[in-house]
N, C-alpha and C. Protein backbone atom coordinates (compact mmCIF):
# COMPACT_ATOMS: atom_id res chain seq x y z
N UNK A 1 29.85 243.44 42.13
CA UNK A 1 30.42 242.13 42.33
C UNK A 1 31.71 242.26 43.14
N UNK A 2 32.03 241.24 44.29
CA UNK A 2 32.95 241.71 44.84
C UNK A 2 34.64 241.09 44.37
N UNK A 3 35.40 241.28 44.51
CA UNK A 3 36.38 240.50 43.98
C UNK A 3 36.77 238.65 44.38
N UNK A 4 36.49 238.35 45.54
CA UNK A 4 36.28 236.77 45.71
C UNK A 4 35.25 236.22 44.55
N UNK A 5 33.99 236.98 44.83
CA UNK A 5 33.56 236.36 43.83
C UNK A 5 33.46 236.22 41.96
N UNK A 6 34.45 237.61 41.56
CA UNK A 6 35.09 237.51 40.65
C UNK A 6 36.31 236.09 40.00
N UNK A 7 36.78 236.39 41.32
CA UNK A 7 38.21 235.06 40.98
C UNK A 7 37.41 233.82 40.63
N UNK A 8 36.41 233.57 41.37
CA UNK A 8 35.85 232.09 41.76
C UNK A 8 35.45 232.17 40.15
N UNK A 9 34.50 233.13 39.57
CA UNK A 9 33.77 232.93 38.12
C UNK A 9 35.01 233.00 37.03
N UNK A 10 35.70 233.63 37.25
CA UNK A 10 37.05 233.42 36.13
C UNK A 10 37.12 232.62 36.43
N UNK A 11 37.97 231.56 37.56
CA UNK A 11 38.52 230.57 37.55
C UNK A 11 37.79 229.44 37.04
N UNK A 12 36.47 229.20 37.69
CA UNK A 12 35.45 228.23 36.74
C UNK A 12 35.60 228.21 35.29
N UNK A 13 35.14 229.33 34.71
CA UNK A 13 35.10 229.39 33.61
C UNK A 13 36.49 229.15 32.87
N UNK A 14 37.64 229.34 33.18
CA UNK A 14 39.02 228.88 32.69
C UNK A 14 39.68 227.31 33.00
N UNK A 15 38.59 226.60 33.80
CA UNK A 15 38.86 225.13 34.09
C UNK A 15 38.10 224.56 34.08
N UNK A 16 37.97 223.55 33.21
CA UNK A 16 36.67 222.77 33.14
C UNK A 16 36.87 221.36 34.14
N UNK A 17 35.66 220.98 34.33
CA UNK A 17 35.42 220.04 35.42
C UNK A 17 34.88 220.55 36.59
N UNK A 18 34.24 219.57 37.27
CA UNK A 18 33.75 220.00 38.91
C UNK A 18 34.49 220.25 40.16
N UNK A 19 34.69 220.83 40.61
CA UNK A 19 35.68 221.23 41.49
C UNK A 19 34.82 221.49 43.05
N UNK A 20 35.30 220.89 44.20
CA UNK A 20 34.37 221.22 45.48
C UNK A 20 35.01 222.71 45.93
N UNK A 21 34.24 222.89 47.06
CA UNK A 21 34.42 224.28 47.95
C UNK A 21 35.98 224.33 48.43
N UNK A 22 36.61 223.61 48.89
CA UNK A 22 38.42 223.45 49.39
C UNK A 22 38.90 223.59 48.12
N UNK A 23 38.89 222.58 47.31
CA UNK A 23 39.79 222.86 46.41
C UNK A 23 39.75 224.16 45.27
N UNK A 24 38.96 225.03 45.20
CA UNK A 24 38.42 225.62 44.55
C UNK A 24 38.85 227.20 45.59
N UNK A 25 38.95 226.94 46.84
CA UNK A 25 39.37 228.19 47.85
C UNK A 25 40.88 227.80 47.73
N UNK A 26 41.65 227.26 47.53
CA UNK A 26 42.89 226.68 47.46
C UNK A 26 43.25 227.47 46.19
N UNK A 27 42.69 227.23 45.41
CA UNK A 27 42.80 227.57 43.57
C UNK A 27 42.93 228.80 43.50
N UNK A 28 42.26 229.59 44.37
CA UNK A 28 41.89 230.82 44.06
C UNK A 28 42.57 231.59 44.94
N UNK A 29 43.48 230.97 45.86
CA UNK A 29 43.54 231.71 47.28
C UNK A 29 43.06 232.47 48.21
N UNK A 30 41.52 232.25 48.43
CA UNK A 30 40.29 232.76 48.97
C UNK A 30 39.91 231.74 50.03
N UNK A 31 40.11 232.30 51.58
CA UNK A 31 39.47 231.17 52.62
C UNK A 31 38.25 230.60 52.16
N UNK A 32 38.09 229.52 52.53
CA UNK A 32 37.10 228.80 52.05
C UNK A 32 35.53 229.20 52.59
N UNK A 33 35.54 229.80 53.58
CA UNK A 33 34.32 230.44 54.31
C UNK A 33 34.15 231.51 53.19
N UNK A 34 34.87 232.26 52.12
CA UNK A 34 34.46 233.23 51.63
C UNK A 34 34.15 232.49 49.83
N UNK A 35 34.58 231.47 49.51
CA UNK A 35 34.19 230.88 48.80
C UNK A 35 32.82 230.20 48.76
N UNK A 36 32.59 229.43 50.16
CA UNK A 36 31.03 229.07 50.02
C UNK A 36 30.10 230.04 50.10
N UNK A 37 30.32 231.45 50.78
CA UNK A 37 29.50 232.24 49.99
C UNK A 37 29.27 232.70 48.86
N UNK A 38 30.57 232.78 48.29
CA UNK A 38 30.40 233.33 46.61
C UNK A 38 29.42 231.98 45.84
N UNK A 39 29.93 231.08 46.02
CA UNK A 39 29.59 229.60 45.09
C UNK A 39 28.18 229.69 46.03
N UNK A 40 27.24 230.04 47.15
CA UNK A 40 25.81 230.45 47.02
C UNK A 40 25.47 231.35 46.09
N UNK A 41 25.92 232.13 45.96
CA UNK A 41 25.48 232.94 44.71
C UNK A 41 25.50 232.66 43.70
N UNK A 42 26.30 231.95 43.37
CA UNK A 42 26.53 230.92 41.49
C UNK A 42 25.49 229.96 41.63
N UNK A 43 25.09 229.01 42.52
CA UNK A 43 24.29 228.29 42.34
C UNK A 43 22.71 228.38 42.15
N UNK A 44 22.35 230.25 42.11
CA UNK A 44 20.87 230.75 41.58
C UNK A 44 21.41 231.38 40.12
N UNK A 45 22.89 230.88 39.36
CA UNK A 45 23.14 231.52 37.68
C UNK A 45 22.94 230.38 37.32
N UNK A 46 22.57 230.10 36.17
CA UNK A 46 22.79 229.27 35.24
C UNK A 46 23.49 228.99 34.49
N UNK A 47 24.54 229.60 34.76
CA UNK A 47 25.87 229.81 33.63
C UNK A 47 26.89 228.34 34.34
N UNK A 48 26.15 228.03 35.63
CA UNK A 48 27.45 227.22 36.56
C UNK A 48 26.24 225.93 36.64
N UNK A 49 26.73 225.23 36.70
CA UNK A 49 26.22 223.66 37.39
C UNK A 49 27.05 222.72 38.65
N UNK A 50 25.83 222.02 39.74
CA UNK A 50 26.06 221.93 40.89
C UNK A 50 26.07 220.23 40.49
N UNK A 51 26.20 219.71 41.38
CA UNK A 51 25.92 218.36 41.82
C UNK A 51 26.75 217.78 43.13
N UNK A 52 25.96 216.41 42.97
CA UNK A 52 27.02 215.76 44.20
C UNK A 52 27.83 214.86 43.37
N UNK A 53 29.21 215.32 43.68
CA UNK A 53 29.89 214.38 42.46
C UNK A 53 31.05 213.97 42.91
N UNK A 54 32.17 213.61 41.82
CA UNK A 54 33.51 213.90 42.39
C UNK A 54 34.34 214.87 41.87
N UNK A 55 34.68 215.65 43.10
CA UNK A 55 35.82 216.81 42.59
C UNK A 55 37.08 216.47 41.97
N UNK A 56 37.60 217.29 40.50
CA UNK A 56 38.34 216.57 39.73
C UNK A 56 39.71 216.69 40.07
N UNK A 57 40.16 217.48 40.88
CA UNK A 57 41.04 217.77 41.82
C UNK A 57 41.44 216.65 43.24
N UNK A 58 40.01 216.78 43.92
CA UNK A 58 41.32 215.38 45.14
C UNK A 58 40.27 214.29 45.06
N UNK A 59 39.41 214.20 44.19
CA UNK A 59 38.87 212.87 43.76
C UNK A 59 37.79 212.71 45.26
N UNK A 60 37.49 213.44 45.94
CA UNK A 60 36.50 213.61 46.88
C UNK A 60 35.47 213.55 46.53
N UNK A 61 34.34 212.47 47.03
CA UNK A 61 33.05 213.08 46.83
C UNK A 61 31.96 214.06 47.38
N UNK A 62 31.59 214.84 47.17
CA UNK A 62 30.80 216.41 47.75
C UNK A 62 30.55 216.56 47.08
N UNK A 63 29.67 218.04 47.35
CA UNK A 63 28.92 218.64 46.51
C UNK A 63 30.24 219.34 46.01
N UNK A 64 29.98 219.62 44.35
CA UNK A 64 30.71 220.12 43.57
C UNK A 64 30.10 221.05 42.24
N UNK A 65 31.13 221.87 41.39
CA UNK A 65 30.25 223.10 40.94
C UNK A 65 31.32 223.21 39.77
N UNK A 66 30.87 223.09 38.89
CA UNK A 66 31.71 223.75 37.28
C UNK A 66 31.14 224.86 36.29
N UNK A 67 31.53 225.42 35.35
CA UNK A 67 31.03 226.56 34.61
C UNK A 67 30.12 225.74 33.35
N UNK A 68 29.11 225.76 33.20
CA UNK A 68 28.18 225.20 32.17
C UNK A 68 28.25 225.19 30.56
C-alpha cells in the first residue's frame, strides 16, 4: 500500500461524512491527481461508500466517498 493511499483510508475512517476528490486532497495534503487514484482503488473495498452527493466540506455536489 502506498502512503497517499494510506492517508486517504485513515483520514476517511477518522471523519465521518462524504467528502469529494478536492476537498479530501486538501485534507490530506496529497495533489488531487494522486488522490483520484487512490479513491479508484477504495471504490472496488467495501469498507468505503461512493455516491453522487454533497460533499460535507464545501457543500458541492459530485461524486463523493466516506468510510462505511
Amino acid at each position: 500500500m502506498d502512503a497517499s493511499y494510506q492517508l486517504i483510508d485513515r483520514f476517511l475512517r477518522q471523519h465521518p461524512g462524504f467528502i469529494c476528490t478536492d476537498c479530501l486532497a486538501t485534507a490530506v495534503g496529497v495533489p488531487a491527481s494522486q488522490v483520484s487514484m487512490a479513491t479508484q482503488r477504495l471504490r472496488q473495498d467495501q469498507r468505503f461508500a461512493w455516491k453522487i452527493g454533497v460533499c460535507s466540506r464545501c457543500s458541492a455536489e459530485r461524486t463523493v466517498i466516506r468510510a462505511a
